[in-house]
C-alpha atoms as a PDB file:
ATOM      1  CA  UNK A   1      99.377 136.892  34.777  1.00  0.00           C
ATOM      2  CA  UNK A   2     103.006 136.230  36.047  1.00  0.00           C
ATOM      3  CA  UNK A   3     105.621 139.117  36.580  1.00  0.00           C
ATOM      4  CA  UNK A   4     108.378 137.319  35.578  1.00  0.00           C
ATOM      5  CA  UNK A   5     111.663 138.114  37.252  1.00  0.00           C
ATOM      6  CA  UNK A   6     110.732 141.786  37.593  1.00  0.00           C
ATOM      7  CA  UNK A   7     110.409 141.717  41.126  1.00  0.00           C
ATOM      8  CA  UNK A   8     113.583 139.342  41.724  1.00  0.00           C
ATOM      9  CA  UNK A   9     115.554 142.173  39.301  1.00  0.00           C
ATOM     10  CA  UNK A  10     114.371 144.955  41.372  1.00  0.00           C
ATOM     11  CA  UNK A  11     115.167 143.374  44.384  1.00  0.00           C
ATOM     12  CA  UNK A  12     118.629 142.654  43.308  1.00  0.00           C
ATOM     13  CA  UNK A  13     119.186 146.175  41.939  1.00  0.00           C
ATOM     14  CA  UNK A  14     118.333 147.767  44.776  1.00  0.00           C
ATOM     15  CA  UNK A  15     120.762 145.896  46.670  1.00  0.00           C
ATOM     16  CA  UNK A  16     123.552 146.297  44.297  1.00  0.00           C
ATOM     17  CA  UNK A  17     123.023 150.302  44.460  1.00  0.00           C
ATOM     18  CA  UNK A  18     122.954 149.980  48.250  1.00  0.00           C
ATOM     19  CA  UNK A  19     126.440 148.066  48.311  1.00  0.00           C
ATOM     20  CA  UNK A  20     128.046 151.017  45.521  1.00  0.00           C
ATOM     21  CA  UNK A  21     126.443 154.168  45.330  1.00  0.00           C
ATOM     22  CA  UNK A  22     128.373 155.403  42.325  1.00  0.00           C
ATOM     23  CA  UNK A  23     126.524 152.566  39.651  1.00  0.00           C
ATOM     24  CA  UNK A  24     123.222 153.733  38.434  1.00  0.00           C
ATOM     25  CA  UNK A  25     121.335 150.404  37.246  1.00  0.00           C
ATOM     26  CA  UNK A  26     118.221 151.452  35.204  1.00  0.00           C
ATOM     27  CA  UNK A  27     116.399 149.265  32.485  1.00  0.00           C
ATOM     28  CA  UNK A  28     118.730 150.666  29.535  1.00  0.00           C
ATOM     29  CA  UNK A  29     121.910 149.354  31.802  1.00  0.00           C
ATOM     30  CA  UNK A  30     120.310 145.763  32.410  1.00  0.00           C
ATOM     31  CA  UNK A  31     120.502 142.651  30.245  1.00  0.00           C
ATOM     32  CA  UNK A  32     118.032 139.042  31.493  1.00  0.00           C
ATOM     33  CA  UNK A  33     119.285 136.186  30.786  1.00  0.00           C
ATOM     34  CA  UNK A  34     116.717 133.347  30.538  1.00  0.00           C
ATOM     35  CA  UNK A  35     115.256 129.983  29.875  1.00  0.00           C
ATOM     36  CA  UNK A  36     112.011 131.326  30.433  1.00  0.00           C
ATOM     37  CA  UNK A  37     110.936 132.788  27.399  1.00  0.00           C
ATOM     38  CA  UNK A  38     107.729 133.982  29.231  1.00  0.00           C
ATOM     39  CA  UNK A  39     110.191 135.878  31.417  1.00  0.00           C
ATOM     40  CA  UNK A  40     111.814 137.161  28.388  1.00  0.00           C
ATOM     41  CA  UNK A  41     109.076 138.352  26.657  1.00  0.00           C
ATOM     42  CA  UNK A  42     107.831 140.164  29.773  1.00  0.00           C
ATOM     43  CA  UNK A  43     111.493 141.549  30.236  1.00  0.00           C
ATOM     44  CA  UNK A  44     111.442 143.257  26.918  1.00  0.00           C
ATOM     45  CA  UNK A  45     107.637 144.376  27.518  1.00  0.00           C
ATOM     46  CA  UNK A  46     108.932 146.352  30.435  1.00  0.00           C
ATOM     47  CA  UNK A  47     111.771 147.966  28.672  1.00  0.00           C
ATOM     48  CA  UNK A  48     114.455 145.626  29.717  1.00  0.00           C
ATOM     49  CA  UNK A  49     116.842 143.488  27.234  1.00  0.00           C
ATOM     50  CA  UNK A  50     116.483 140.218  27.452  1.00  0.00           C
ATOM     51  CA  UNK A  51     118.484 137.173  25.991  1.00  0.00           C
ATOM     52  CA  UNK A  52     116.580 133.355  26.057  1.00  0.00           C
ATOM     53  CA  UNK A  53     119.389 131.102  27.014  1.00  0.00           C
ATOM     54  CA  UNK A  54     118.847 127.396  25.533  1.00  0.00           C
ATOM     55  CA  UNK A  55     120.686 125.401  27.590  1.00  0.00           C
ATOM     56  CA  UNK A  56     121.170 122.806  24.504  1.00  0.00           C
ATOM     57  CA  UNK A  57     123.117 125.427  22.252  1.00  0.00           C
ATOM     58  CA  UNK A  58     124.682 127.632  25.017  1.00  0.00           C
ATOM     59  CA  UNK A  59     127.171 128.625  22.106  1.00  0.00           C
ATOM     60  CA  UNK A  60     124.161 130.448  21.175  1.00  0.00           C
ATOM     61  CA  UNK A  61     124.328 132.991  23.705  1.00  0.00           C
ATOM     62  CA  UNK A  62     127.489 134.786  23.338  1.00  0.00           C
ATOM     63  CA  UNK A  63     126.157 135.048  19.808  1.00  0.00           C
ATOM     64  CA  UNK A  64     122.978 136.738  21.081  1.00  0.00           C
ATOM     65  CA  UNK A  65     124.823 139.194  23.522  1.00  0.00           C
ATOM     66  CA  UNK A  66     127.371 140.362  20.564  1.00  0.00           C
ATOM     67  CA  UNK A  67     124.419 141.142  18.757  1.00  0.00           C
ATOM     68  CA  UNK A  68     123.503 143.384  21.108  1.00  0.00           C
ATOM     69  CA  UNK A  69     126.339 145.756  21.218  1.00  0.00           C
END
């Protein structure tokens, strides 16, 4: 089965620690963005949020992030 972007969002985490110390990036502090919603669904399987961006209705995602305050 596919990972998804797990890996990539690791990857990238680590390196954003490594660059400033002080930010703590854990699943509850991370939001995907997608058009995968394979990589979505495996996103919020994990733990992590996750947001499917249609790129035909991108209004549509500012609605979806407000929702998630």
């Amino acid at each position: 089965m596919k990972e998804g972007k797990q890996s990539f969002m690791a990857s990238a985490a680590e390196e954003f620690e490594a660059k400033y110390p002080k930010i703590e990036i854990t699943r509850n502090t991370t939001l995907l963005v997608d058009d995968d919603s394979n990589n979505i669904r495996l996103a919020l399987k994990n733990g992590v949020r996750g947001i499917w961006f249609d790129p035909h209705d991108s209004d549509l995602l500012l609605k979806n992030m407000v929702v998630l305050r």
